[in-house]
Protein backbone atom coordinates (compact mmCIF):
# COMPACT_ATOMS: atom_id res chain seq x y z
CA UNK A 1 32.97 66.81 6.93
CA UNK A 2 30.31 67.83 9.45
CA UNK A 3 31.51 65.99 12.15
CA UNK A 4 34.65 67.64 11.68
CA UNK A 5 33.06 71.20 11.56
CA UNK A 6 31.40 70.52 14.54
CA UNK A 7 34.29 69.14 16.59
CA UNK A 8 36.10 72.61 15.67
CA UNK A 9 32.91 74.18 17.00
CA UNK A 10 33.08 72.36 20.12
CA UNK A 11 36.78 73.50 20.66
CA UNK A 12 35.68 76.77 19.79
CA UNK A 13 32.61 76.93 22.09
CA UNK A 14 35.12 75.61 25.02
CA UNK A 15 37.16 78.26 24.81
CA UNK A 16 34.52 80.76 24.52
CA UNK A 17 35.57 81.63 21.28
CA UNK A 18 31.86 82.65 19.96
CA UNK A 19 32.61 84.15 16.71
CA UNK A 20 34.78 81.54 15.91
CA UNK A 21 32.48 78.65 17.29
CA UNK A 22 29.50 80.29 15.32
CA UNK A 23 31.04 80.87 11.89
CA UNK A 24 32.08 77.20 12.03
CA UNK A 25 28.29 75.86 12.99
CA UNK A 26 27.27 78.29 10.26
CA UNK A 27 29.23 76.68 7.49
CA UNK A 28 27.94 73.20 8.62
CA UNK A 29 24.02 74.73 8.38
CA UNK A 30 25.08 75.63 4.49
CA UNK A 31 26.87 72.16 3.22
CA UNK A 32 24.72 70.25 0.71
CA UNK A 33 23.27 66.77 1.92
CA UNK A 34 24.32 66.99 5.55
CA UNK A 35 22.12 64.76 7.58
CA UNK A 36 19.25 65.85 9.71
CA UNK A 37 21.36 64.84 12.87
CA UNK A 38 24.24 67.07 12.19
CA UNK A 39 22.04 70.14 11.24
CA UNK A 40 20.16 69.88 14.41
CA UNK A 41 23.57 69.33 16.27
CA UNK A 42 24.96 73.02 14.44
CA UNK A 43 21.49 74.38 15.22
CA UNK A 44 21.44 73.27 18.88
CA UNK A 45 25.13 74.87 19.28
CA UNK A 46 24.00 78.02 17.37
CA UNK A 47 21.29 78.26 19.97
CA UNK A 48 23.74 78.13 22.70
CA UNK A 49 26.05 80.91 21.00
CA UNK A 50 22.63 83.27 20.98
CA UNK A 51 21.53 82.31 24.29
CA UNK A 52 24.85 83.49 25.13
CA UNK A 53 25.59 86.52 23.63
CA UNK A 54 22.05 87.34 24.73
CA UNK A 55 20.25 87.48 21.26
CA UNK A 56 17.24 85.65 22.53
CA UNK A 57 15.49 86.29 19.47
CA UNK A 58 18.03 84.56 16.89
CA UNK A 59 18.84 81.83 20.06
CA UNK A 60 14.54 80.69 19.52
CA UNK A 61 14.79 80.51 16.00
CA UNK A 62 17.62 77.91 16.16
CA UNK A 63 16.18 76.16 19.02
CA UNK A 64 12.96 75.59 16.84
CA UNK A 65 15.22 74.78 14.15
CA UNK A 66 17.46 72.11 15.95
CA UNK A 67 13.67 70.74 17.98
CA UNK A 68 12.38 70.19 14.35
CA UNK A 69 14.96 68.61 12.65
CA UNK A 70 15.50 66.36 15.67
CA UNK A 71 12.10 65.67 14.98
CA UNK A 72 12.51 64.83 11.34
CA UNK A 73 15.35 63.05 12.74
CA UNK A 74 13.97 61.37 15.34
CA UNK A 75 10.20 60.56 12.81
CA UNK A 76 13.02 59.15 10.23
CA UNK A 77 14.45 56.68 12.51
CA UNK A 78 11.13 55.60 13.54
CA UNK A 79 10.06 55.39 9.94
CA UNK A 80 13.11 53.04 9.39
CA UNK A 81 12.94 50.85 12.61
CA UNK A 82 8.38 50.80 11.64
CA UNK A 83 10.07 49.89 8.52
CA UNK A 84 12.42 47.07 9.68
CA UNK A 85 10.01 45.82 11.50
CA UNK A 86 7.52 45.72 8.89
CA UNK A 87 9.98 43.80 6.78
CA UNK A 88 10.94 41.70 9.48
CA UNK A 89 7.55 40.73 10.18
CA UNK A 90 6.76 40.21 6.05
CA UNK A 91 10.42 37.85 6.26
CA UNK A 92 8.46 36.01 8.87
CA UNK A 93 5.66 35.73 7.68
CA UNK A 94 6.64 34.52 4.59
CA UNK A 95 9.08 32.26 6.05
CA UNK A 96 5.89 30.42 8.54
CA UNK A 97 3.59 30.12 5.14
CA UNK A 98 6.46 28.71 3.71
CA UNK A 99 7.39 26.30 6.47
CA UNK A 100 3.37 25.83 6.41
CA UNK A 101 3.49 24.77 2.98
CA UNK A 102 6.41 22.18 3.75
CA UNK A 103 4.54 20.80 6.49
CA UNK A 104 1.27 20.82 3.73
CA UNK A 105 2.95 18.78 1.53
CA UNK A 106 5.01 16.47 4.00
CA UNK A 107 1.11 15.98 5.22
CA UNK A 108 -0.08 15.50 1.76
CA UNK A 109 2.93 12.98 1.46
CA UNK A 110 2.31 11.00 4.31
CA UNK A 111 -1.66 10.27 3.55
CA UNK A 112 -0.57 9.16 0.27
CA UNK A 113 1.88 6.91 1.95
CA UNK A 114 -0.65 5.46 4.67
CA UNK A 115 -3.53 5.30 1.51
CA UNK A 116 -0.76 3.48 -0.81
CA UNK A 117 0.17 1.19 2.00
CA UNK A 118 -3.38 0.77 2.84
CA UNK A 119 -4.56 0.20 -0.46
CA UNK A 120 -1.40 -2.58 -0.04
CA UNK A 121 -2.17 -4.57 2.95
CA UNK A 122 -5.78 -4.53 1.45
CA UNK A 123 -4.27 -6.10 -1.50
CA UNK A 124 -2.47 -8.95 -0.12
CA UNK A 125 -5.02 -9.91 2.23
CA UNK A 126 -7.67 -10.15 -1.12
CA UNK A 127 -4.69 -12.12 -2.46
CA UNK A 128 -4.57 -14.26 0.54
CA UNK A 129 -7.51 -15.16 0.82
CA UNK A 130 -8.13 -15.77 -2.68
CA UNK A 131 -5.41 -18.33 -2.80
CA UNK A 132 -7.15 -19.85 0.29
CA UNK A 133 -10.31 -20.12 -1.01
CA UNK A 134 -8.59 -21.60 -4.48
CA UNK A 135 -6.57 -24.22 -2.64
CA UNK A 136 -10.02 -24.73 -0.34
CA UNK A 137 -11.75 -25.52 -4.45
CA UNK A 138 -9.07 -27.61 -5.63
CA UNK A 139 -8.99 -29.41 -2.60
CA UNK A 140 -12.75 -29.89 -3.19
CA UNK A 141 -12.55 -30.40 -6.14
CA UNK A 142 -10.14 -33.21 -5.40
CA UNK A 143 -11.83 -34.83 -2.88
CA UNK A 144 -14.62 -34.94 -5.46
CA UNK A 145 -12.85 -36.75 -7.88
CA UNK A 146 -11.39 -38.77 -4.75
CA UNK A 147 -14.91 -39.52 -3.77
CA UNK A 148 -16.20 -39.90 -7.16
CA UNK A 149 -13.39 -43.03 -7.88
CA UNK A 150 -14.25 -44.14 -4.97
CA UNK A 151 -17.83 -44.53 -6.07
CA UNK A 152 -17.02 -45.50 -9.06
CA UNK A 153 -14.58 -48.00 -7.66
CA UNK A 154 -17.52 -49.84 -5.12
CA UNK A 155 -19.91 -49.63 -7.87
CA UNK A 156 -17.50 -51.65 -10.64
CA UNK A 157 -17.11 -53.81 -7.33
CA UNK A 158 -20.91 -53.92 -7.03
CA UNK A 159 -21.22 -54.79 -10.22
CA UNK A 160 -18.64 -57.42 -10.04
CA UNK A 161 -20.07 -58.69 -7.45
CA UNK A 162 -23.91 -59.01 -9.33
CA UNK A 163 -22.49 -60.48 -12.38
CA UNK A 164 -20.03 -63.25 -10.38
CA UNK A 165 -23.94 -63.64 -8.18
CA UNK A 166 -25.66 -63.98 -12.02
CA UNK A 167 -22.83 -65.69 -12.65
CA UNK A 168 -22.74 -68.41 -10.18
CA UNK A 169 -26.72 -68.09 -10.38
CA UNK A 170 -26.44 -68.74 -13.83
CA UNK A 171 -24.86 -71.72 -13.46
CA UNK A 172 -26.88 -72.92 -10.76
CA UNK A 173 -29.90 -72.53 -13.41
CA UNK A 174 -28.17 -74.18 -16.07
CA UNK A 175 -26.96 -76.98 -13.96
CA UNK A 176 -30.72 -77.68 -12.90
CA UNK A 177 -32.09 -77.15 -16.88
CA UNK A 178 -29.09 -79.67 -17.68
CA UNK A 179 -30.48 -81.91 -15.16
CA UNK A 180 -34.00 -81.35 -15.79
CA UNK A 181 -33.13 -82.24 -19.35
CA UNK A 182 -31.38 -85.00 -18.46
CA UNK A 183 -33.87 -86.17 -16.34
CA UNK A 184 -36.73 -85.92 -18.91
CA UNK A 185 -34.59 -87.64 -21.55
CA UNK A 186 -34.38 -90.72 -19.82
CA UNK A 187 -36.91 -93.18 -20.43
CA UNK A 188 -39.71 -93.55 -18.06
């Protein structure tokens, strides 16, 4: 409805229709909730009109009426672009500690991975060499028992040997008592 009033005004003012231009920038100066910009728009023309019907007087008044509500104006758009920007900045910062946090935990993620792959590799190379060193023992261990037949083998083979040497020694001895006996029981 202002902008209306004021386009009227406009016509008005083109024509030099003063009265006409004035009652209408009037009417838009006494509407309820018109916005700063159109009141300093009526104001501004109002100042005109009194510039140029030569009522300097009235023509200040609305000129320091239209300067401060272009003011207001002017302070509220820079309230809500300080404001956007505010929020903007807030919307980014929120958005880098978030994207910080990601990257926190993706960290976080990937040292557990490298200390449970670790912890892994670590495993299997105790495991490794555990089963080394048990095939190393039994493999000992068997050539122990390997050894230890073997021992066991010569010795029986030893001992062979002694008792077939008492043996034949043995008979050697008996067959010289036999013939010492023999000898002694014949007569003389």
């Amino acid at each position: 409805l202002p902008s209306y009033y004021i386009s009227l005004g406009e016509v008005c003012l083109a024509t030099n229709n003063l009265k006409q231009a004035e009652s209408y920038f009037i009417k838009i100066t006494t509407l309820p909730n018109v916005n700063k910009w159109s009141l300093a728009g009526a104001n501004h023309y109002l100042y005109l009109i009194n510039k140029k019907q030569h009522k300097y007087q009235q023509a200040l008044l609305y000129k320091e009426k239209s300067d401060s509500l272009l003011n207001i104006y002017n302070q509220g758009i820079k309230n809500t672009e300080l404001l956007k920007i505010q929020q903007q900045f807030k919307a980014e910062k929120l958005q880098i500690e978030k994207e910080l946090s990601e990257q926190q935990k993706k960290n976080q993620l990937f040292i557990g991975i490298i200390i449970l792959l670790s912890v892994t590799v670590l495993s299997i190379i105790i495991y490794l060499k555990y089963k080394v060193q048990v095939s190393k023992n039994e493999q000992l261990v068997k050539d122990i028992s390997e050894l230890q037949l073997f021992i066991e083998k010569k010795n029986i083979e030893k001992v062979a040997q002694v008792t077939q040497l008492f043996k034949e020694q043995f008979k050697t001895i008996n067959m010289f008592c036999d013939s010492f006996f023999a000898y002694n029981n014949l007569p003389h």
